[in-house]
Protein backbone atom coordinates (compact mmCIF):
# COMPACT_ATOMS: atom_id res chain seq x y z
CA UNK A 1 0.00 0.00 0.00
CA UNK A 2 1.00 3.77 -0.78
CA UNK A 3 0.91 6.07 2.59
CA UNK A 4 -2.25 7.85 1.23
CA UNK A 5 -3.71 4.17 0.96
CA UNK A 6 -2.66 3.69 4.02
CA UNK A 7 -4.07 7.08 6.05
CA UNK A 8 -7.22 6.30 4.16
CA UNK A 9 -7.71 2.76 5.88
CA UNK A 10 -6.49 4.83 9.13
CA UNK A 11 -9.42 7.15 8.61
CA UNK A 12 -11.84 4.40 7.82
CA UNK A 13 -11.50 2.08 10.62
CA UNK A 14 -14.10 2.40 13.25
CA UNK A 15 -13.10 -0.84 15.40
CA UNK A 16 -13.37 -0.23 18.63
CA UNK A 17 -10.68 -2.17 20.46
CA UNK A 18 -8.25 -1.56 18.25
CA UNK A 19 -8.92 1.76 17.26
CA UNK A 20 -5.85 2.12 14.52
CA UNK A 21 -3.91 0.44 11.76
CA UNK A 22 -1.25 -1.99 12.17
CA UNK A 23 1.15 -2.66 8.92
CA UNK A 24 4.47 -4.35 7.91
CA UNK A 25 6.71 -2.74 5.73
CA UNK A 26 10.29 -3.80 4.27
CA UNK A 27 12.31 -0.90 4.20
CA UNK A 28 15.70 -2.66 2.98
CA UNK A 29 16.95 -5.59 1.48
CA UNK A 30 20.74 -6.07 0.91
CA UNK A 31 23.09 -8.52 -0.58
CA UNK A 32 26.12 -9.02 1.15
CA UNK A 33 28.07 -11.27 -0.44
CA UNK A 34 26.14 -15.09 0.48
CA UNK A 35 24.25 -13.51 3.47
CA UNK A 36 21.23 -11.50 2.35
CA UNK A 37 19.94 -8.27 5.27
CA UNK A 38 16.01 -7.67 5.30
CA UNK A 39 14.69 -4.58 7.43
CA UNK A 40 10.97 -5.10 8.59
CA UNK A 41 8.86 -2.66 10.10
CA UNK A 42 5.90 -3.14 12.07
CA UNK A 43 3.90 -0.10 12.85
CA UNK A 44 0.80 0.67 14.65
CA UNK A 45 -1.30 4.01 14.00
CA UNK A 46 -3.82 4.85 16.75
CA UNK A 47 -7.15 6.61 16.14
CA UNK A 48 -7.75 7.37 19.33
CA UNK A 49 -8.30 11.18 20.56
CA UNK A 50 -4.33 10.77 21.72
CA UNK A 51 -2.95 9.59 18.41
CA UNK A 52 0.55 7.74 18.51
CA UNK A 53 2.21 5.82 16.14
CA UNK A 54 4.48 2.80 17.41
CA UNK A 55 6.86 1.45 15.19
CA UNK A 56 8.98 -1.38 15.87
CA UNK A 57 12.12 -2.28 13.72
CA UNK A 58 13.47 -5.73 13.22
CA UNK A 59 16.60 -6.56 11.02
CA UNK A 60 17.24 -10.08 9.87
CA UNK A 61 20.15 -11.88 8.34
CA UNK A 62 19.19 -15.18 5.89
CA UNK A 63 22.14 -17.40 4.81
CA UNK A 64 21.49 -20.66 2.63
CA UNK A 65 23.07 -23.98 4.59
CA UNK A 66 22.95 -27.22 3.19
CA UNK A 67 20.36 -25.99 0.35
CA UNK A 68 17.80 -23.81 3.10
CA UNK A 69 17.36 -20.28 3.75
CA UNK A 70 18.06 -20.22 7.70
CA UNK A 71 17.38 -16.92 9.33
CA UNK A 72 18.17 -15.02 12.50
CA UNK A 73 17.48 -11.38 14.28
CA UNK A 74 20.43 -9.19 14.54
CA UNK A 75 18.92 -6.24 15.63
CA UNK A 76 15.82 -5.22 16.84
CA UNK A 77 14.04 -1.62 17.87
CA UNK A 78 11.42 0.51 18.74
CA UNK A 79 10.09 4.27 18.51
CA UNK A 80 6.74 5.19 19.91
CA UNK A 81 5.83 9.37 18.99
């Protein structure tokens, strides 16, 4: 989704325990030479009358053993505004 797609759906949503929009996003990929970095962001957007966004960040490395993608964290962080 574009940003305007996704402040529309913000707008839209009337639940009412979860009064926002939660979304992943990849904000990176990169090759480094046979290990491959993803970024992944998970945000929340409240609708409440005290609107906050929360975002956390999670950065993953992926290496292919024996013929598999295997996968671990190697950072993780948050931001809430």
């Amino acid at each position: 989704m574009k940003h305007e797609e996704i402040r529309e759906k913000i707008e839209r949503t009337r639940e009412f325990l979860t009064p926002g929009v939660r979304y992943l996003a990849f904000s990176e990929f990169k090759v480094k030479g046979s290990k491959v970095i993803v970024s992944l962001d998970n945000t929340y957007i409240s609708k409440k009358a005290r609107a906050f966004i929360r975002i956390q960040s999670f950065e993953f490395e992926f290496r292919k053993i024996n013929g598999k993608w295997e996968g671990k964290i190697i950072r993780e962080g948050g931001l809430i505004t």
